[in-house]
N, C-alpha and C. Protein backbone atom coordinates (compact mmCIF):
# COMPACT_ATOMS: atom_id res chain seq x y z
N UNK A 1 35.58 -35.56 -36.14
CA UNK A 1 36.44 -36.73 -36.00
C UNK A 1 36.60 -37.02 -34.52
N UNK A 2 36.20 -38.13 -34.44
CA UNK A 2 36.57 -38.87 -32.92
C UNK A 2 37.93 -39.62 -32.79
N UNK A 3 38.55 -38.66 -31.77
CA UNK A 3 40.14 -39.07 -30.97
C UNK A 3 39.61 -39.94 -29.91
N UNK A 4 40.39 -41.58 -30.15
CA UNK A 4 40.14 -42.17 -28.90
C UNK A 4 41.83 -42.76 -28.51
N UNK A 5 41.97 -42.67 -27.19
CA UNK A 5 43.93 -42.81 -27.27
C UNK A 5 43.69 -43.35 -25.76
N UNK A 6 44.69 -44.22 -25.81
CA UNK A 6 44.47 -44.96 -24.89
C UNK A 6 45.79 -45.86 -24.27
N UNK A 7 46.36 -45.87 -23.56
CA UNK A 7 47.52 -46.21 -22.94
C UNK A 7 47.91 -45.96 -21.10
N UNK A 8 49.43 -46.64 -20.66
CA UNK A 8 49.94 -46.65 -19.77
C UNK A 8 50.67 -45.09 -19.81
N UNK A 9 50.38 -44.11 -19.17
CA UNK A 9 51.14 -43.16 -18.98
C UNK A 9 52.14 -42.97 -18.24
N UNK A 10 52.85 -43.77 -17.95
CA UNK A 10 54.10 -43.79 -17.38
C UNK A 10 54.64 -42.84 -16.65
N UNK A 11 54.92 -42.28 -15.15
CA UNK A 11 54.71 -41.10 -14.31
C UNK A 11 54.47 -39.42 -14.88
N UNK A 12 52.72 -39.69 -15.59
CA UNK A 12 52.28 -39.06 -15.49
C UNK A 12 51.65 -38.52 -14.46
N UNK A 13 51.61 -39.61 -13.38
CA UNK A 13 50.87 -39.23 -11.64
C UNK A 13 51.95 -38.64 -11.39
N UNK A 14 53.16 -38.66 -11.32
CA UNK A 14 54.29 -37.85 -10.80
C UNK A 14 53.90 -35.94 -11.52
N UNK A 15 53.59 -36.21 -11.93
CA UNK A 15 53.79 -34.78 -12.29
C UNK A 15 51.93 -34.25 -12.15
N UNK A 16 51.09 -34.95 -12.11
CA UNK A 16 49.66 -34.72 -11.08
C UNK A 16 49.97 -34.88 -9.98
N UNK A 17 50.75 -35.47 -9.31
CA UNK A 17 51.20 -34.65 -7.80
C UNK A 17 51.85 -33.47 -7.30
N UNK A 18 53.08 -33.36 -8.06
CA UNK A 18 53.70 -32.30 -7.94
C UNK A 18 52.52 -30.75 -7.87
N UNK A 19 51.45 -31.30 -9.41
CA UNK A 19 50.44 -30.13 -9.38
C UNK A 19 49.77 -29.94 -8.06
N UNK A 20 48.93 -30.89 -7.55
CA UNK A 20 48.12 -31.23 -6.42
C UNK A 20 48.79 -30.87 -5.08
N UNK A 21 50.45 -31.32 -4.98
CA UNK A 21 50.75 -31.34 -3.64
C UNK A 21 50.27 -30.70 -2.61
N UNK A 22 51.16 -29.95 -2.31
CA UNK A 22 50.98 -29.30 -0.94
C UNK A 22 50.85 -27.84 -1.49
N UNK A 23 49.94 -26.92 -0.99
CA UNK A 23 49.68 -25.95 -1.56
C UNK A 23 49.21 -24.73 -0.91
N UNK A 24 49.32 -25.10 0.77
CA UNK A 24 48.90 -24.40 1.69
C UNK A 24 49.90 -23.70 2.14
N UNK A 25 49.19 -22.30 3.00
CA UNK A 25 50.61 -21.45 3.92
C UNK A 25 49.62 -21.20 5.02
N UNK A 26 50.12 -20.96 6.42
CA UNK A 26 49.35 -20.59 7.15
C UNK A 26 48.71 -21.46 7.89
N UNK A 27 47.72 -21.14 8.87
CA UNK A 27 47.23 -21.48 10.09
C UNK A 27 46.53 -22.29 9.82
N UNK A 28 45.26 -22.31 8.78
CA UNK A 28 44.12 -22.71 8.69
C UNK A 28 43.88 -23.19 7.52
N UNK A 29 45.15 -23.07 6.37
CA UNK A 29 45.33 -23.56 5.01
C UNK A 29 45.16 -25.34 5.42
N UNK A 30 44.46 -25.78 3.86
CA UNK A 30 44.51 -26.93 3.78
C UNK A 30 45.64 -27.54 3.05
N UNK A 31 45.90 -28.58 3.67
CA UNK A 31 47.24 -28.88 2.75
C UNK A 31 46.86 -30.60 2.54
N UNK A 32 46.95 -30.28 1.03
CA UNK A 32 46.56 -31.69 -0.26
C UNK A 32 47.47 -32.87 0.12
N UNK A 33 47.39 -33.81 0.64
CA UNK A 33 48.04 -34.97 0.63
C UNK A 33 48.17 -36.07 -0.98
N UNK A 34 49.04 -35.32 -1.60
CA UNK A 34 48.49 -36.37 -2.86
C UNK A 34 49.29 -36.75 -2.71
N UNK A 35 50.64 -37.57 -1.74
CA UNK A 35 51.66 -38.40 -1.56
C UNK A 35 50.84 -39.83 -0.85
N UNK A 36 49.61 -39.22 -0.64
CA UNK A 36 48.77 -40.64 0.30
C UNK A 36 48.21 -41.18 -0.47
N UNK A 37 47.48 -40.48 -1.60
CA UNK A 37 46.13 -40.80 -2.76
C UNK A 37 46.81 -41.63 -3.42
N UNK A 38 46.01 -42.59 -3.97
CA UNK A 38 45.73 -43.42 -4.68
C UNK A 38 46.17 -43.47 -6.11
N UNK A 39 46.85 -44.21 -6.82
CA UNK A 39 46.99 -43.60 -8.20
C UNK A 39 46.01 -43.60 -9.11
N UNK A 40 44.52 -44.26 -8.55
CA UNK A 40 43.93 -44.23 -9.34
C UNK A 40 42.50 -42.76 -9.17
N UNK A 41 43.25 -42.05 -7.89
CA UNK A 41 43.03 -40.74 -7.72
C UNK A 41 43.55 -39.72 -8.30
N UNK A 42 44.67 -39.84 -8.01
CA UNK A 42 45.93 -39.05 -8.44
C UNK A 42 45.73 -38.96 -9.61
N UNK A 43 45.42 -40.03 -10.97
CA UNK A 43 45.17 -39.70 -12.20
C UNK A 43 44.27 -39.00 -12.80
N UNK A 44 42.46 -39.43 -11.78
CA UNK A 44 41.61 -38.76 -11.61
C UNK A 44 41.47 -37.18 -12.06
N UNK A 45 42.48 -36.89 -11.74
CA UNK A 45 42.59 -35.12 -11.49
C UNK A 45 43.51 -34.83 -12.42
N UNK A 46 43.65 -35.75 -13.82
CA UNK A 46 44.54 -34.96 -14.65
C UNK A 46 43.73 -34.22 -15.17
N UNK A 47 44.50 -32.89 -16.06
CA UNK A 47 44.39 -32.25 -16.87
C UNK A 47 45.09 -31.84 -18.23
N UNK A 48 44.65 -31.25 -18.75
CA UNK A 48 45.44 -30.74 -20.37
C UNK A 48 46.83 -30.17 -19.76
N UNK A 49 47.21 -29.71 -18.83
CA UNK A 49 48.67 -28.91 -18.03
C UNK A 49 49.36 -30.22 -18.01
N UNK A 50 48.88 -31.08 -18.04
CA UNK A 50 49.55 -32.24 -17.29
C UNK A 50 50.30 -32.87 -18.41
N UNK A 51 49.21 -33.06 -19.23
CA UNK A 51 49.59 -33.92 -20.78
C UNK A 51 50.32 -33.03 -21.55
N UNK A 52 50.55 -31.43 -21.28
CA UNK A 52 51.64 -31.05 -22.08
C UNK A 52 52.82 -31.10 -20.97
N UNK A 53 52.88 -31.30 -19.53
CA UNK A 53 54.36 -31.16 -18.93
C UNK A 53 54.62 -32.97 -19.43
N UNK A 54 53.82 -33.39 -19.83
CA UNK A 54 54.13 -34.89 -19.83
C UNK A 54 54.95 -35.18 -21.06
N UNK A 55 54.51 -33.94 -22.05
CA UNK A 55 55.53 -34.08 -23.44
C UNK A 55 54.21 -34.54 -24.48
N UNK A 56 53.12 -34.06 -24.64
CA UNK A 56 52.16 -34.26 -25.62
C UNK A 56 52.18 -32.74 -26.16
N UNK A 57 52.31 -33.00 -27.79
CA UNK A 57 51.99 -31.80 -28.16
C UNK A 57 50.81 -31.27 -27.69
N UNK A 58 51.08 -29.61 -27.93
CA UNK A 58 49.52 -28.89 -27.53
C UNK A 58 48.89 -28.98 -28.95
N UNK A 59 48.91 -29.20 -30.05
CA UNK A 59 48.20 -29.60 -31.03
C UNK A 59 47.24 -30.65 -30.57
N UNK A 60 47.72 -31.54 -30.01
CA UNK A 60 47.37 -32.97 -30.47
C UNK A 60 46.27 -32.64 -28.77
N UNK A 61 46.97 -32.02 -27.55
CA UNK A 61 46.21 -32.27 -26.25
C UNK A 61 44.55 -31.06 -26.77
N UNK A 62 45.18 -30.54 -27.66
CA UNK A 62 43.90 -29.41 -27.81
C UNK A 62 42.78 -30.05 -28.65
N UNK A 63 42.67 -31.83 -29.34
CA UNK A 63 42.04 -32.02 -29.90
C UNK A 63 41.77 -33.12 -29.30
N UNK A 64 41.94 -33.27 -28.00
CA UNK A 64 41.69 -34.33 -27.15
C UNK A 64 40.15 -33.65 -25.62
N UNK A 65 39.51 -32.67 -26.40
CA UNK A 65 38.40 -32.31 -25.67
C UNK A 65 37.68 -32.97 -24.28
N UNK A 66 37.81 -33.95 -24.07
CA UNK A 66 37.73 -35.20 -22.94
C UNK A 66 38.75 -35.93 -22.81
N UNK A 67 38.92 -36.11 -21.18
CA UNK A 67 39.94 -36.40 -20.52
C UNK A 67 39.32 -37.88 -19.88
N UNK A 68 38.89 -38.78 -19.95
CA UNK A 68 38.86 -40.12 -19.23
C UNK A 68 39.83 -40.74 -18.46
N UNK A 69 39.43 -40.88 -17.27
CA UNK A 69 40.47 -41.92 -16.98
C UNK A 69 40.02 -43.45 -16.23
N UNK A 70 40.50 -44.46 -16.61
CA UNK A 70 40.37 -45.70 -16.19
C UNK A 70 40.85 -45.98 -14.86
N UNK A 71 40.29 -46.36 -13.67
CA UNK A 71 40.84 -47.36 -12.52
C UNK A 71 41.21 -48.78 -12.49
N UNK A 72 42.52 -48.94 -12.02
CA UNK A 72 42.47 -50.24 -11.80
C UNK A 72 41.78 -51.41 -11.61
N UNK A 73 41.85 -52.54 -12.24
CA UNK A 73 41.05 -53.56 -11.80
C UNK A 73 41.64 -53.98 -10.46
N UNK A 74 40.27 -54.47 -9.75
CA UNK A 74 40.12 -55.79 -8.42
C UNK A 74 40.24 -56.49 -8.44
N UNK A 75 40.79 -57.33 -7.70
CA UNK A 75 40.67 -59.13 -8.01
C UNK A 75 39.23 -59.77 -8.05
N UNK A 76 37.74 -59.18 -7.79
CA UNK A 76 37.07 -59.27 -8.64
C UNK A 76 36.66 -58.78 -9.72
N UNK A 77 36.79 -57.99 -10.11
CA UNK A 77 36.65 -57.75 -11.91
C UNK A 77 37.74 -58.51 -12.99
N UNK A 78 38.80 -58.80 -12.48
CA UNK A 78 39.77 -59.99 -12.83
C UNK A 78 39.31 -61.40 -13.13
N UNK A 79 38.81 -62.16 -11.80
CA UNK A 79 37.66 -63.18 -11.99
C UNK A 79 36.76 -62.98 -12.86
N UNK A 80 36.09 -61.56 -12.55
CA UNK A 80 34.97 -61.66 -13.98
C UNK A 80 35.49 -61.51 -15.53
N UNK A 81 36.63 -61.08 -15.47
CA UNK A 81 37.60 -61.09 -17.25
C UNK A 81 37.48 -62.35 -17.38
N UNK A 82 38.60 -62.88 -16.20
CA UNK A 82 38.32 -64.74 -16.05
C UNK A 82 37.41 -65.86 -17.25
N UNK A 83 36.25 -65.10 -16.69
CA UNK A 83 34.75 -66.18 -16.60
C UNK A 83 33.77 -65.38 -17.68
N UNK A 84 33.84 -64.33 -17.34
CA UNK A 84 32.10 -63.85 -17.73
C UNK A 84 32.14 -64.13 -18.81
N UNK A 85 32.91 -63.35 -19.75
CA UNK A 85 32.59 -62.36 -21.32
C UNK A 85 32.48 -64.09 -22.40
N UNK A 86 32.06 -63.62 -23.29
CA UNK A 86 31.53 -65.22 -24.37
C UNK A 86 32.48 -65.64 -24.38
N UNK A 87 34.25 -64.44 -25.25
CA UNK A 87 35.35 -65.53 -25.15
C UNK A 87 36.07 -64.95 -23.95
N UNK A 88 36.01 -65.51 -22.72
CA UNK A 88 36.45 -65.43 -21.75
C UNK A 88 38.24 -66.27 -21.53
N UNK A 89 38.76 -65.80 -21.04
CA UNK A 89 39.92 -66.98 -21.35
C UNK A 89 39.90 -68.41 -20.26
N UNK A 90 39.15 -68.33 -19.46
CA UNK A 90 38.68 -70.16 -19.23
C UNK A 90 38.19 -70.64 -20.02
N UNK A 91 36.82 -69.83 -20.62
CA UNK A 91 36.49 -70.86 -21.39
C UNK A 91 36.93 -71.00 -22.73
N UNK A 92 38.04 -70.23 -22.94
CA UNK A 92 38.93 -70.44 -24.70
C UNK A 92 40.12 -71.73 -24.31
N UNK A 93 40.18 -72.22 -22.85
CA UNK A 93 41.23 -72.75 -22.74
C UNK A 93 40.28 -74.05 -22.55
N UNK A 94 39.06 -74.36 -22.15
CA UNK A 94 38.22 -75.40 -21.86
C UNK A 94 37.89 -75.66 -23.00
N UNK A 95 37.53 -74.86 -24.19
CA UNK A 95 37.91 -75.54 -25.58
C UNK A 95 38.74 -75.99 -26.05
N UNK A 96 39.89 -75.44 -25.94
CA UNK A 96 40.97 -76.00 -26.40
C UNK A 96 41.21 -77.10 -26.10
N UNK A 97 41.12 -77.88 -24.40
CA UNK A 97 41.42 -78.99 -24.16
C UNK A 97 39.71 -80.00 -24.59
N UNK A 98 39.27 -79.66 -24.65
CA UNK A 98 38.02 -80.21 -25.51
C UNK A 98 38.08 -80.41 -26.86
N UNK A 99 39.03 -80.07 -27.85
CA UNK A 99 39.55 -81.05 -28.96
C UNK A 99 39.84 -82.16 -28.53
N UNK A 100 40.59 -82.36 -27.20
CA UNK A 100 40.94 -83.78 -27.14
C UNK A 100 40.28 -84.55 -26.56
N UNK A 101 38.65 -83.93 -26.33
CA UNK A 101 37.64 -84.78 -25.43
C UNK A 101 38.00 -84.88 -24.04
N UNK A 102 38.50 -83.74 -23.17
CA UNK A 102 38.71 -84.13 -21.89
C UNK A 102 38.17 -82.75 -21.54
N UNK A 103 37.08 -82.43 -20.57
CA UNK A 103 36.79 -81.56 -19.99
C UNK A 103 38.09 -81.03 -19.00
N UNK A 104 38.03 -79.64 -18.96
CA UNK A 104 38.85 -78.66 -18.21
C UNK A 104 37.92 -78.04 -16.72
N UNK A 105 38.05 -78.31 -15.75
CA UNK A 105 37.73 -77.56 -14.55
C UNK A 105 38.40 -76.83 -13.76
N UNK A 106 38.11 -75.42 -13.42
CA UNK A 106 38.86 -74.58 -12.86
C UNK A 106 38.14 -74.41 -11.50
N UNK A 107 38.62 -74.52 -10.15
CA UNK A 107 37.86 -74.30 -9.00
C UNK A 107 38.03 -72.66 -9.21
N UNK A 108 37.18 -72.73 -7.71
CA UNK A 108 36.63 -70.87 -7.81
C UNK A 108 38.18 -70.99 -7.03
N UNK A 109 38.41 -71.34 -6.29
CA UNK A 109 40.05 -70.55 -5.55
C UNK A 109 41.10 -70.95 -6.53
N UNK A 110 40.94 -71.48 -7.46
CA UNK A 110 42.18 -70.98 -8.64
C UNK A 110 41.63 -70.05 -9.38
N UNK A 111 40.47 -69.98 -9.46
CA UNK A 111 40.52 -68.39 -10.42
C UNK A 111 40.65 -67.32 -9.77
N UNK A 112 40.45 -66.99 -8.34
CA UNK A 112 40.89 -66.35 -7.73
C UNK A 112 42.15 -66.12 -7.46
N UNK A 113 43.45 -67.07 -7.46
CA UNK A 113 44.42 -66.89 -7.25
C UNK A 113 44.94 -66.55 -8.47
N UNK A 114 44.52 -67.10 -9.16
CA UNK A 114 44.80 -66.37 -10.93
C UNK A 114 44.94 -65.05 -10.78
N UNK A 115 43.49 -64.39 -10.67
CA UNK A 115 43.58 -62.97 -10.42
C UNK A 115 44.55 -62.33 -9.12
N UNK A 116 44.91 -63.16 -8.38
CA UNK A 116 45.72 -62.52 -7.68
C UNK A 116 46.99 -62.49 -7.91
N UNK A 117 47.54 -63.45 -8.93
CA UNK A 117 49.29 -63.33 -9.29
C UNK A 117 48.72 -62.27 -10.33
N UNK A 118 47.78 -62.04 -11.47
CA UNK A 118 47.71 -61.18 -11.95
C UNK A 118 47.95 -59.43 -11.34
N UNK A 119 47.41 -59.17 -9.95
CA UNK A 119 47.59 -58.60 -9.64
C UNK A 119 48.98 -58.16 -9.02
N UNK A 120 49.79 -59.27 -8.15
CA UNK A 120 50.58 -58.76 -7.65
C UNK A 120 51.62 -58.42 -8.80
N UNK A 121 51.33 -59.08 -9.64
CA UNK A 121 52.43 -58.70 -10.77
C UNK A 121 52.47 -57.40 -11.90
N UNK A 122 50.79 -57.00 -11.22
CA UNK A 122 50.79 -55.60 -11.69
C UNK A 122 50.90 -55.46 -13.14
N UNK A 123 50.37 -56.94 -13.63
CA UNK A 123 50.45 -56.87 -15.32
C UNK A 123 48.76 -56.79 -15.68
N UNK A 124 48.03 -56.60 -15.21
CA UNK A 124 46.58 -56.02 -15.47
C UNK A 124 45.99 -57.40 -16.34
N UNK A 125 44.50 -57.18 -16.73
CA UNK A 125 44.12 -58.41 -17.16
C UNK A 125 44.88 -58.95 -18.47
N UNK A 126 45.82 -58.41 -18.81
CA UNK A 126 47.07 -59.06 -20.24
C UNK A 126 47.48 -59.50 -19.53
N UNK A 127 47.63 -59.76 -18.24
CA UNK A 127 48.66 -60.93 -17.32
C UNK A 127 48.07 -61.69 -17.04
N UNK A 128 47.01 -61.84 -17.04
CA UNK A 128 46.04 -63.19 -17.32
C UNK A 128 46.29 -64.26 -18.20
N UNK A 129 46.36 -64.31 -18.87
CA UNK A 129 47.12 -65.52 -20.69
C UNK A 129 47.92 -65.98 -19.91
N UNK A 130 48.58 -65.36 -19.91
CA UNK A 130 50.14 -65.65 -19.73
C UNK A 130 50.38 -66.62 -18.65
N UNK A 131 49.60 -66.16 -17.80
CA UNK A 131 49.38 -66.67 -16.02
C UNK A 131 48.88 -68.28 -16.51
N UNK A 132 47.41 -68.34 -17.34
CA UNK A 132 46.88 -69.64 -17.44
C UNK A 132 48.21 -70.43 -18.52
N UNK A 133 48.63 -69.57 -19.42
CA UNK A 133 49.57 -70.68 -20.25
C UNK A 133 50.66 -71.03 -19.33
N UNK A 134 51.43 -70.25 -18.21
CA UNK A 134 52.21 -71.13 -18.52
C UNK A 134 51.49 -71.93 -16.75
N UNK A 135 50.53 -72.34 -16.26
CA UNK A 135 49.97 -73.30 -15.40
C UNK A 135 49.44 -74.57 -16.68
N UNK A 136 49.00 -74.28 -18.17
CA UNK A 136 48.67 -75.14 -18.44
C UNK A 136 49.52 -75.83 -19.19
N UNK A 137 50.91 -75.31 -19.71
CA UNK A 137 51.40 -75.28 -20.48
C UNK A 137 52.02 -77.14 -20.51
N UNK A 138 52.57 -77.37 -19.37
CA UNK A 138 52.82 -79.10 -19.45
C UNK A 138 51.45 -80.04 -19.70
N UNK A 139 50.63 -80.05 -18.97
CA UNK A 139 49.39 -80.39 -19.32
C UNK A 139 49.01 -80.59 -20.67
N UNK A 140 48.72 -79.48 -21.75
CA UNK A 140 48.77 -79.24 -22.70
C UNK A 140 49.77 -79.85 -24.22
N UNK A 141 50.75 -80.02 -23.38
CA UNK A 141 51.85 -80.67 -24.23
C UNK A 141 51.70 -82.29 -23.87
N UNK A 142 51.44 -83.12 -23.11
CA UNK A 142 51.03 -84.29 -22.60
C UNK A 142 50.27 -84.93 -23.19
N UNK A 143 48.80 -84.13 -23.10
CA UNK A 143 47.46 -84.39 -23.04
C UNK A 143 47.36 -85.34 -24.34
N UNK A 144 47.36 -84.84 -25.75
CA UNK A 144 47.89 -86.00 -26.81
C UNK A 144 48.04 -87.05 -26.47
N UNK A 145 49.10 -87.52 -26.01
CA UNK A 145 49.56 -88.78 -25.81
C UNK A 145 48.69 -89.45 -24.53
N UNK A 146 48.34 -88.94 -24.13
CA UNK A 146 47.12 -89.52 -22.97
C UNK A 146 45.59 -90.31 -23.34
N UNK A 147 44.94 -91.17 -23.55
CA UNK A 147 44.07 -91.66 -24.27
C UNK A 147 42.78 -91.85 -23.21
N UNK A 148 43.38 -92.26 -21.76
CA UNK A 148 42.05 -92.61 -21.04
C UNK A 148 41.75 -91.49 -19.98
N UNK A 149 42.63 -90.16 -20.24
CA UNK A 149 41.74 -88.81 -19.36
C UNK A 149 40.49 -88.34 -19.64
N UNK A 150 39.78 -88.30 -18.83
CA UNK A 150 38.01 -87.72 -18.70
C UNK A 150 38.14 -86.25 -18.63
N UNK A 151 39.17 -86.05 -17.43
CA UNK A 151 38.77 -84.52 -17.02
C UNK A 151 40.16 -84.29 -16.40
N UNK A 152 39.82 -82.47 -16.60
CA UNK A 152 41.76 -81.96 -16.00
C UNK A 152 41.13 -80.89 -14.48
N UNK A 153 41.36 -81.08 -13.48
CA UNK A 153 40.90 -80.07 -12.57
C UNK A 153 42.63 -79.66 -12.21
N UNK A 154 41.96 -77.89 -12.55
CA UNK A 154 43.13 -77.31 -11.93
C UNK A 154 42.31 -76.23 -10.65
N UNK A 155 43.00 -76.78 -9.07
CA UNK A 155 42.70 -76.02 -8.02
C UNK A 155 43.96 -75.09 -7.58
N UNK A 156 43.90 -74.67 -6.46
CA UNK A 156 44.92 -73.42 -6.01
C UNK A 156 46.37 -73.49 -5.54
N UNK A 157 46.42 -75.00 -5.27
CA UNK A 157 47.86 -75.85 -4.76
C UNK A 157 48.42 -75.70 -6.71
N UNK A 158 48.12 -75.94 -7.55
CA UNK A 158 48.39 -76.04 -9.17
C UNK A 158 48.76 -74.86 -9.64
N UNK A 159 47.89 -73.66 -9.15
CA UNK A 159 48.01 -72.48 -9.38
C UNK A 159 49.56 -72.16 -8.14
N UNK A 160 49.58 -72.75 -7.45
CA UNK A 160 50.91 -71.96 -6.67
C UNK A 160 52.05 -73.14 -7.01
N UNK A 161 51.90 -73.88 -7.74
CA UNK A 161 53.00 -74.67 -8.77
C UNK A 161 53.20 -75.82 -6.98
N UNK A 162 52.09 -76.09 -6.34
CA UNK A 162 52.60 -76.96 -5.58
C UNK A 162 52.55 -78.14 -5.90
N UNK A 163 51.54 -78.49 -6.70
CA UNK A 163 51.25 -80.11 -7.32
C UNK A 163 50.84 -79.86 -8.50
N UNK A 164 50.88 -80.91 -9.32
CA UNK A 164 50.31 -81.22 -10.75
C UNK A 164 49.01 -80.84 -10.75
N UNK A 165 47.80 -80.65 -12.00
CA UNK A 165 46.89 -80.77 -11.83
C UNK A 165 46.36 -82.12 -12.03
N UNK A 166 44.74 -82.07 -11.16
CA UNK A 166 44.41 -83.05 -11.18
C UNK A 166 44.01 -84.13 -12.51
N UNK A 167 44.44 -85.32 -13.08
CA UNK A 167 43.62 -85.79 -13.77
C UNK A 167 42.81 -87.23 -13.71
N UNK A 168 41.58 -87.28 -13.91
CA UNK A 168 40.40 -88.03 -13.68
C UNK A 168 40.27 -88.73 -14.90
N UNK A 169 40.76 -90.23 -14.55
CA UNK A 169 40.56 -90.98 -15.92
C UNK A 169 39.67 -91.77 -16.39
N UNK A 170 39.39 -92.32 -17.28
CA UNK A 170 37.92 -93.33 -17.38
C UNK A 170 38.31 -94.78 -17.12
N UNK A 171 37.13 -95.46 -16.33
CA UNK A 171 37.37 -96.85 -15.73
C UNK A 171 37.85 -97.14 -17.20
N UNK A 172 38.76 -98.15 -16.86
CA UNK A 172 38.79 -99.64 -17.85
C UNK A 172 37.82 -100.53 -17.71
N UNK A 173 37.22 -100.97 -18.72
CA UNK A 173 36.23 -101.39 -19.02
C UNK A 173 36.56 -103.14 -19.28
């Protein structure tokens, strides 16, 4: 049977430091800086000691044979959640406004800044949605009642709630 478990461990690095800390005596001892490292170091180096001071049964850590751990995303691998994958969430939201026949454009420095409130907010790529709904969210509620929009460009002034996004309407004919 394959155990796959997967979550936020919540200062479990606190207690992989405490292990790691400082551990030296003497002249020529090395002494571990894991107050500097990285948390996505610091996690690096868990072990089964860790996941039982953390409060996991030893039943359950003894049938957990591999230890993985995930690093944080970049604000490029964010962009690429963004964009790449088939349902990517630009392009689930460029459909969406494509029921109503109006193309959706996202410049590259709003998807970048996307990924960057994602980041500072430290809500990982699930803070992504959230980020585009609520930038699209008036837009979206509008758009209906709008008959002669072509196209919606949202750039990085939109993304920092400084102006509306752009919309591009069709001549009158």
């Amino acid at each position: 049977i394959l155990f796959v478990c997967g979550g936020a461990f919540v200062v479990l690095d606190t207690l992989i430091r405490q292990r790691v800390g400082r551990q030296g005596m003497g002249f020529e001892a090395k002494l571990n800086s894991a107050g500097k490292a990285s948390l996505t170091e610091i996690i690096n180096q868990v072990l089964p000691e860790d996941l039982l001071k953390y409060g996991l049964i030893p039943e359950f850590v003894g049938r957990l044979p591999v230890v993985a751990t995930l690093g944080e995303l970049d604000e490029e691998a964010m962009v690429r959640v963004l964009t790449e994958p088939r349902n990517a969430l630009v392009k689930q939201f460029q459909k969406l406004i494509e029921f109503e026949n109006v193309t959706l454009r996202f410049t590259e420095s709003a998807i970048r800044q996307i990924a960057i409130q994602a980041l500072e907010h430290k809500t990982g790529a699930r803070g992504l949605r959230s980020i585009l709904e609520d930038i699209m969210l008036e837009t979206m509620f509008d758009l209906p009642s709008m008959s002669d929009v072509k196209e919606i460009v949202i750039n990085e002034n939109v993304v920092h709630r400084k102006e509306s996004p752009l919309l591009v309407f069709e001549k009158a004919s």
